[in-house]
N, C-alpha and C. Protein backbone atom coordinates (compact mmCIF):
# COMPACT_ATOMS: atom_id res chain seq x y z
N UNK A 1 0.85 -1.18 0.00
CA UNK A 1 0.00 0.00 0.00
C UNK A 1 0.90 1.23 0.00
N UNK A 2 0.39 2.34 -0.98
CA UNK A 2 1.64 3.07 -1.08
C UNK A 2 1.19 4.47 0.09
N UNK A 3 2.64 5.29 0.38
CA UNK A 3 2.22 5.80 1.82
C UNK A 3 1.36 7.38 1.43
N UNK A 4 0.19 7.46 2.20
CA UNK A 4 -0.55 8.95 2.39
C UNK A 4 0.04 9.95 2.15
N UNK A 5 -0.71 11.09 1.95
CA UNK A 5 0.39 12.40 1.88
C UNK A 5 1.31 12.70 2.78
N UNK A 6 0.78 12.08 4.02
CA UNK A 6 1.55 12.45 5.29
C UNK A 6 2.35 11.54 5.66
N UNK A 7 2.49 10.64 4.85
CA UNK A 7 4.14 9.48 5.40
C UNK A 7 2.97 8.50 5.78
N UNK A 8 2.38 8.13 6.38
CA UNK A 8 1.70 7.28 6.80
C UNK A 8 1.46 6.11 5.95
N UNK A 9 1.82 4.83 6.22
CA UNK A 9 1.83 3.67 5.55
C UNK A 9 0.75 2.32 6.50
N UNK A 10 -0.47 2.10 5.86
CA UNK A 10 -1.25 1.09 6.84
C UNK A 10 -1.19 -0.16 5.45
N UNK A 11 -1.44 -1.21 6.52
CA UNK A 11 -1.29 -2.67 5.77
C UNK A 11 -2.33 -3.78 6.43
N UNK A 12 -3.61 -4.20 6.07
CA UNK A 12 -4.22 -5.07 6.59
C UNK A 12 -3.08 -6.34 7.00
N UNK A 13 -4.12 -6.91 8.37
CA UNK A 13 -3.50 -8.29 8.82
C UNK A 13 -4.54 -9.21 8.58
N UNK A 14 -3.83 -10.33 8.66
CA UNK A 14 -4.87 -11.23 8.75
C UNK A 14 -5.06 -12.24 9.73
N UNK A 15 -4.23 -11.69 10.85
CA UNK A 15 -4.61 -11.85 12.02
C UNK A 15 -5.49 -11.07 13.29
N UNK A 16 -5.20 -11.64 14.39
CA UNK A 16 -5.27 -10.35 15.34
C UNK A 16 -4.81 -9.23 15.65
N UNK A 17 -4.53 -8.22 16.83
CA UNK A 17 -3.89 -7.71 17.18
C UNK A 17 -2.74 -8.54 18.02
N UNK A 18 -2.97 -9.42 18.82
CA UNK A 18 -2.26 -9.87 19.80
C UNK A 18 -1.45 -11.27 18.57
N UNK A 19 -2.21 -11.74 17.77
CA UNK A 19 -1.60 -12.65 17.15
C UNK A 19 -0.49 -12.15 15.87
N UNK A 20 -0.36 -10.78 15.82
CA UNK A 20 -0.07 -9.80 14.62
C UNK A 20 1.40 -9.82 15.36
N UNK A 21 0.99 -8.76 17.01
CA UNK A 21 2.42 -8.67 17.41
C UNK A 21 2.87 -9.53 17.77
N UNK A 22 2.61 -10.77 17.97
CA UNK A 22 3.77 -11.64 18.35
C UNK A 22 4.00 -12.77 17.04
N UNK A 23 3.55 -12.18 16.45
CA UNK A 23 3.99 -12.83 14.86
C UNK A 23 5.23 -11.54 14.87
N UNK A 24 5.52 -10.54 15.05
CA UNK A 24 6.03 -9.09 14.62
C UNK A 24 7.40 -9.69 15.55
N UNK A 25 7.19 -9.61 16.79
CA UNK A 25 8.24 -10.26 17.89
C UNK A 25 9.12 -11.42 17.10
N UNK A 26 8.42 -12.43 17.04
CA UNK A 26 9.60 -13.36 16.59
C UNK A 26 10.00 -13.27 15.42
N UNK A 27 9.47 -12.28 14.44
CA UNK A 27 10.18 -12.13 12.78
C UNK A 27 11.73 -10.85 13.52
N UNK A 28 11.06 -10.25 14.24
CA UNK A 28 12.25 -9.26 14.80
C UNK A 28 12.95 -9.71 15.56
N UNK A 29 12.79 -11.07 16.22
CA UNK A 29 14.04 -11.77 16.75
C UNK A 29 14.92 -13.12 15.79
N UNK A 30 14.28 -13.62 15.34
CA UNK A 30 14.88 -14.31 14.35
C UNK A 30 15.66 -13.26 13.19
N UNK A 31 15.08 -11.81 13.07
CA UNK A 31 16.41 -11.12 12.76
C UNK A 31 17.43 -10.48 12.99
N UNK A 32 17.13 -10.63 14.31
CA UNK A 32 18.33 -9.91 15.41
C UNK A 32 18.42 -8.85 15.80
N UNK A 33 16.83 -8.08 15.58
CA UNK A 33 16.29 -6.47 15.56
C UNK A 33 15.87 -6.38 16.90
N UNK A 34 16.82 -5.63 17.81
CA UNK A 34 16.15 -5.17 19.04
C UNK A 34 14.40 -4.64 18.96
N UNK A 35 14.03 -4.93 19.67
CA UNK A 35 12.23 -4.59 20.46
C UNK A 35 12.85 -4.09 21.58
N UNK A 36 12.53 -2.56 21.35
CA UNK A 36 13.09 -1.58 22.73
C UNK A 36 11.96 -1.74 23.81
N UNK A 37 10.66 -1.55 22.75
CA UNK A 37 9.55 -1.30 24.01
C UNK A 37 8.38 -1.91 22.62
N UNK A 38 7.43 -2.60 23.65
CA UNK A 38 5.71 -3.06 23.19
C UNK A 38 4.86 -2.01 24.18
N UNK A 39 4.41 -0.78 23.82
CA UNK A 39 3.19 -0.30 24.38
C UNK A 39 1.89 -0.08 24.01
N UNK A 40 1.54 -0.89 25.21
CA UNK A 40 0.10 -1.61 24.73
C UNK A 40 -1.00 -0.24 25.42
N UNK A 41 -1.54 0.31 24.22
CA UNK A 41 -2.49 1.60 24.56
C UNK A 41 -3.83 0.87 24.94
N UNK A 42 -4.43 0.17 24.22
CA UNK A 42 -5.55 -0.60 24.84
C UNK A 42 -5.43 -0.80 25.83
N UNK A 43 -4.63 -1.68 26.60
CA UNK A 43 -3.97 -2.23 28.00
C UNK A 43 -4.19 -1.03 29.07
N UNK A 44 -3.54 -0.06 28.82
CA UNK A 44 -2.99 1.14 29.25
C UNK A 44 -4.88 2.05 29.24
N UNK A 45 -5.34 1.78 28.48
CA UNK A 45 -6.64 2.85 28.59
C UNK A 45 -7.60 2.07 29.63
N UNK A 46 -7.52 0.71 29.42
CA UNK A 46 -8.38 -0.37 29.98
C UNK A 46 -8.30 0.54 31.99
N UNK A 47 -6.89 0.36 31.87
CA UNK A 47 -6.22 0.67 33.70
C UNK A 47 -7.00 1.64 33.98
N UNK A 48 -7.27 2.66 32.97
CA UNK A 48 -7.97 3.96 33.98
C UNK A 48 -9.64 3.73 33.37
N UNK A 49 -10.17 2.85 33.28
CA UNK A 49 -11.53 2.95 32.91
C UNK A 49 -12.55 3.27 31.58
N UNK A 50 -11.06 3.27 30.65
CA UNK A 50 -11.41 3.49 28.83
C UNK A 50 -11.51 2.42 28.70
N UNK A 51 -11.42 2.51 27.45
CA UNK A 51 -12.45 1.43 26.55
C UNK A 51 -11.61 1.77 24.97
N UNK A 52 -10.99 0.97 24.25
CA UNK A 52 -10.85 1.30 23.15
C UNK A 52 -10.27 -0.22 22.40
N UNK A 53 -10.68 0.13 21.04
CA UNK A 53 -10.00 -1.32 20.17
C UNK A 53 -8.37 -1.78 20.70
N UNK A 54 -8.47 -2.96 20.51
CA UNK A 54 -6.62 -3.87 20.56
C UNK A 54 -5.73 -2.49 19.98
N UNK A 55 -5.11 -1.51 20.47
CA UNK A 55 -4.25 -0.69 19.67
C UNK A 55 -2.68 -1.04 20.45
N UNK A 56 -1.55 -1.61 19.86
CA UNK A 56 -0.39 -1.88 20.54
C UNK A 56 0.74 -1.42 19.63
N UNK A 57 1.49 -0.66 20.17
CA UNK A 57 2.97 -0.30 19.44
C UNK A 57 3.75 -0.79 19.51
N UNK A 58 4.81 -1.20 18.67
CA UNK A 58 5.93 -1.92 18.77
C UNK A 58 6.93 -0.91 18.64
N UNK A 59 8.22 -0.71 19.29
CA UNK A 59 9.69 0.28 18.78
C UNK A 59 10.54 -0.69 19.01
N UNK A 60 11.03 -0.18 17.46
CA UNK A 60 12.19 -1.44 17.31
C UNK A 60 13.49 -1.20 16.79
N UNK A 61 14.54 -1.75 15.89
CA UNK A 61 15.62 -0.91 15.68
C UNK A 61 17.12 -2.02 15.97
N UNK A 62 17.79 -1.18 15.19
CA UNK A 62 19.28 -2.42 15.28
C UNK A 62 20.31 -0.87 15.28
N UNK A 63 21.36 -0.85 16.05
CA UNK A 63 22.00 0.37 16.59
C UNK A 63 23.10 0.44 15.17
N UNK A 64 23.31 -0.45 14.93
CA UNK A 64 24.69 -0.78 13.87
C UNK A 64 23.64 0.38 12.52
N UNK A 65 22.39 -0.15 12.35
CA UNK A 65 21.90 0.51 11.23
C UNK A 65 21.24 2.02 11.49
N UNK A 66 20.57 2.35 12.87
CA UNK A 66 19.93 3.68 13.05
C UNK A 66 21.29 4.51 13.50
N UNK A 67 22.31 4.05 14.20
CA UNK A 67 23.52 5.39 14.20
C UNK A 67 23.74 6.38 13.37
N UNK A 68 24.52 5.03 11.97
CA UNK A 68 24.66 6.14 10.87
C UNK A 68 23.77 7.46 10.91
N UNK A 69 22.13 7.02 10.74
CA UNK A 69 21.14 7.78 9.94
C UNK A 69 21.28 8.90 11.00
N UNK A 70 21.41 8.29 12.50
CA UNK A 70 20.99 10.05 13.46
C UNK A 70 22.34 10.69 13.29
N UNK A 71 23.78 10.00 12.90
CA UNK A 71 24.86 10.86 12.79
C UNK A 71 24.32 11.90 11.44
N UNK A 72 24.40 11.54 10.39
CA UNK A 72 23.85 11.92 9.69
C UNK A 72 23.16 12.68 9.29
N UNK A 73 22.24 12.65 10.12
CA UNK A 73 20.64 13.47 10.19
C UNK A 73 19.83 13.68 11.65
N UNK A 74 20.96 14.19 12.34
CA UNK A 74 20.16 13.87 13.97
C UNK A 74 19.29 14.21 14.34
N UNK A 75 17.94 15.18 13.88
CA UNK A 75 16.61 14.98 14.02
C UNK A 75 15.81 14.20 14.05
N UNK A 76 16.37 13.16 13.32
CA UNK A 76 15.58 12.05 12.68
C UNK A 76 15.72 10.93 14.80
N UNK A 77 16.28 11.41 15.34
CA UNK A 77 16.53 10.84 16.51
C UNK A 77 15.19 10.54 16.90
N UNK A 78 13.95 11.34 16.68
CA UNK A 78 12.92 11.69 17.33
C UNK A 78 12.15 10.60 16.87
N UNK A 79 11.84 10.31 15.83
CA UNK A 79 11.33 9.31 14.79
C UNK A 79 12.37 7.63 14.97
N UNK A 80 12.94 7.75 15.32
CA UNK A 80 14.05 6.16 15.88
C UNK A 80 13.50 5.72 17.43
N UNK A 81 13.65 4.85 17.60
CA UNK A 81 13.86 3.26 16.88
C UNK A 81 12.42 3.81 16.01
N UNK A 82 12.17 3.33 15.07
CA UNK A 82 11.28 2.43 14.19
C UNK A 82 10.49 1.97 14.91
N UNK A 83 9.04 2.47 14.49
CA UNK A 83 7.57 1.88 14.59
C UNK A 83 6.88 1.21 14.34
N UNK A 84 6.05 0.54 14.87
CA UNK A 84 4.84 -0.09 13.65
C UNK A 84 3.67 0.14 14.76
N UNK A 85 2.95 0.33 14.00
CA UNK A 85 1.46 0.78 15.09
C UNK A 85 0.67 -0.66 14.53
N UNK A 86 -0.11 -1.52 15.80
CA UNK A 86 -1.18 -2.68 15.28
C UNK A 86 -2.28 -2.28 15.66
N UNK A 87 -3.01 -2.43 15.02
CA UNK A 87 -4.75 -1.73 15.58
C UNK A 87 -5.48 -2.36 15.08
N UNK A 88 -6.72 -1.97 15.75
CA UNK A 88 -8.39 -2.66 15.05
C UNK A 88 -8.63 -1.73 15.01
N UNK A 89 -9.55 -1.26 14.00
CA UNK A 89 -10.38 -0.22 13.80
C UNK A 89 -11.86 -0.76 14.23
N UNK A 90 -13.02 0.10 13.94
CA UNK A 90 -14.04 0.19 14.53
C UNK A 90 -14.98 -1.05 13.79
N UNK A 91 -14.75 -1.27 12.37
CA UNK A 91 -14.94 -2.57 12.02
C UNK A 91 -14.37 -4.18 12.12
N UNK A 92 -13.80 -3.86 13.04
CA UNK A 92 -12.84 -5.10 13.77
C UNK A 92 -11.83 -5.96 12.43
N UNK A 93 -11.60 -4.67 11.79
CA UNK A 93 -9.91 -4.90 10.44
C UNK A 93 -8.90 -4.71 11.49
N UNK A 94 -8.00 -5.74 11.78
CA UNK A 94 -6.59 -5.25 12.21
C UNK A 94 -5.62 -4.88 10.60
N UNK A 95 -4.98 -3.72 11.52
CA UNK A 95 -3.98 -2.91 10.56
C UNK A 95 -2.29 -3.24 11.13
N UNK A 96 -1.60 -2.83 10.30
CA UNK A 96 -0.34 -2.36 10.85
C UNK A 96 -0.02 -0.90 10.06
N UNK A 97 0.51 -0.14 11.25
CA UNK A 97 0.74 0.88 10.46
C UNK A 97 2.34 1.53 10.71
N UNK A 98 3.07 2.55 9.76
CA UNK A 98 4.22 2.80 9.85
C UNK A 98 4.45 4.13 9.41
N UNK A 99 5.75 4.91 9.61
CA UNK A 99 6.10 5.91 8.55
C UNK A 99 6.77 5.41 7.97
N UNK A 100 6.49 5.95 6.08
CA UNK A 100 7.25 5.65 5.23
C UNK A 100 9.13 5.86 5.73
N UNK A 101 9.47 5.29 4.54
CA UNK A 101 10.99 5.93 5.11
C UNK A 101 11.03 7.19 3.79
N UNK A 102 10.37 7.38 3.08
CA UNK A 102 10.85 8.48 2.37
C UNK A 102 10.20 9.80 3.07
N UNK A 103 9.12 9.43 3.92
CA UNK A 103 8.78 10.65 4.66
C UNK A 103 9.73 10.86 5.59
N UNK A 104 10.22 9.88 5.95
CA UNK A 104 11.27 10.21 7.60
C UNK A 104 12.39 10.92 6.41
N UNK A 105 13.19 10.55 5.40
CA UNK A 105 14.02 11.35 4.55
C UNK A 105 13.64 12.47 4.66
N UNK A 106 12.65 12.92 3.94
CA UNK A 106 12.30 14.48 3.50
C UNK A 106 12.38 14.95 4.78
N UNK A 107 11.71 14.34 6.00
CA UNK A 107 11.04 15.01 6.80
C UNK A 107 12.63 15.75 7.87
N UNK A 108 13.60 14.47 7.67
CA UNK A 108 15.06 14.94 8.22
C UNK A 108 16.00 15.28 7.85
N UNK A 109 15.79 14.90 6.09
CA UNK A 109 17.19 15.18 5.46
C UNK A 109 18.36 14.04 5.24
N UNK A 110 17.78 13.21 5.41
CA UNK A 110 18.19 11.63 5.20
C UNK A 110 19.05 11.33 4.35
N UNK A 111 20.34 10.93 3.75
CA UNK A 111 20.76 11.37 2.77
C UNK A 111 20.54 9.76 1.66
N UNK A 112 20.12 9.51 0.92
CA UNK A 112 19.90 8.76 0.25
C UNK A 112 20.55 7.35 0.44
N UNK A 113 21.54 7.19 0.08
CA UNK A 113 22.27 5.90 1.15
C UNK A 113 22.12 5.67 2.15
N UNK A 114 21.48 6.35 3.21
CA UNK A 114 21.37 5.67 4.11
C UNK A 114 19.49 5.32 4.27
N UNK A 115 18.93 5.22 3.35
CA UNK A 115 17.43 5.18 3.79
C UNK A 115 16.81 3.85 3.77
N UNK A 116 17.63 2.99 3.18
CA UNK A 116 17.77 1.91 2.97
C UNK A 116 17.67 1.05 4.76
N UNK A 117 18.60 1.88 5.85
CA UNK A 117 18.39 1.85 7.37
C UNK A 117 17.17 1.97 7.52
N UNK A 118 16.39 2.45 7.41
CA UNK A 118 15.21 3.06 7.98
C UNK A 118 13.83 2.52 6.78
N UNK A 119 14.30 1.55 6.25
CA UNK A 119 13.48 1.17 5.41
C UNK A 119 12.79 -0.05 5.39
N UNK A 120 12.90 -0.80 6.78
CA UNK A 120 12.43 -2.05 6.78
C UNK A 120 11.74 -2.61 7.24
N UNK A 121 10.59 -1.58 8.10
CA UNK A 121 9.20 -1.26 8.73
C UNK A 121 8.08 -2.51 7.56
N UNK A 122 7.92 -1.87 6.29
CA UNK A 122 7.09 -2.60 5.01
C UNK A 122 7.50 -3.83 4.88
N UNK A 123 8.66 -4.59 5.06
CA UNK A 123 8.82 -6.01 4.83
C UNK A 123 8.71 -6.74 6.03
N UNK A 124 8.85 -5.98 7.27
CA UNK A 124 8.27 -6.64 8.66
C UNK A 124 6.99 -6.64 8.56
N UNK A 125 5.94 -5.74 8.22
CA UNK A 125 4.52 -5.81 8.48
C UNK A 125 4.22 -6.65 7.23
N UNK A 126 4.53 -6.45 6.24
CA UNK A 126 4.16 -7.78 5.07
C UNK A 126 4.51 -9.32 5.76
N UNK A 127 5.69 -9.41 6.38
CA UNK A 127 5.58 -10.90 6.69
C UNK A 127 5.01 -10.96 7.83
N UNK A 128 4.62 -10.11 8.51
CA UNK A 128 3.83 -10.52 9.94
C UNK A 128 2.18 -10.36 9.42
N UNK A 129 1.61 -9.71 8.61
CA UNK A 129 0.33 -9.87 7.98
C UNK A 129 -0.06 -11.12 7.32
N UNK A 130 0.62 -11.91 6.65
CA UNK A 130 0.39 -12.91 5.38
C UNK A 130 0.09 -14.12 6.49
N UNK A 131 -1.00 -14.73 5.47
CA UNK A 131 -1.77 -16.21 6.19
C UNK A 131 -0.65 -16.63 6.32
């Protein structure tokens, strides 16, 4: 799916939420991609008395590949580790969602060789989506 005006990249699953991220977990450990943090906003709204769809974040990231990009482009610090948002929407579709990496470029100044780092959000949520 190609990304919104605003960088924004969503990708149906065809799982759950809970079965999405831990499909997401072990494709990012079988590649040796640190998982800094899983924050689970559903979880988290549930505690104070909300109510909202499965929504869970993943931040993720390998230091050897995001250095370069913040030496490089150290704004882009803000936007690192690497995202993927899993959600249900209100018709009970789980998504995954991401920023492009050509938006994080423009958006920091990325210099072309290195975007290739910051580019591997779309082939994690493709193999964690597929039956």
């Amino acid at each position: 799916m190609p990304p919104t005006a605003n960088g924004f990249v969503s990708q149906p699953s065809q799982h759950t939420v809970d079965e999405t991220v831990a499909r997401l977990k072990s494709i990012l450990a079988a590649k040796g991609i640190t998982l800094f943090a899983l924050v689970d906003h559903s979880g988290e709204a549930k505690k104070v008395g909300l109510e909202m769809p499965p929504t869970k974040l993943l931040l993720f990231g390998n230091p050897a590949g995001g250095t370069p990009v913040m030496l490089a482009a150290p704004t882009i610090a803000i936007d690192l580790p690497l995202k993927i948002l899993v959600w249900q929407d209100s018709a009970g579709a789980v998504w995954l969602s991401w920023n492009s990496p050509e938006y994080l470029q423009q958006r920091h100044g990325v210099p072309a060789d290195l975007v290739k780092n910051i580019g591997v959000a779309a082939a994690l949520a493709a193999k964690a989506a597929e039956p």
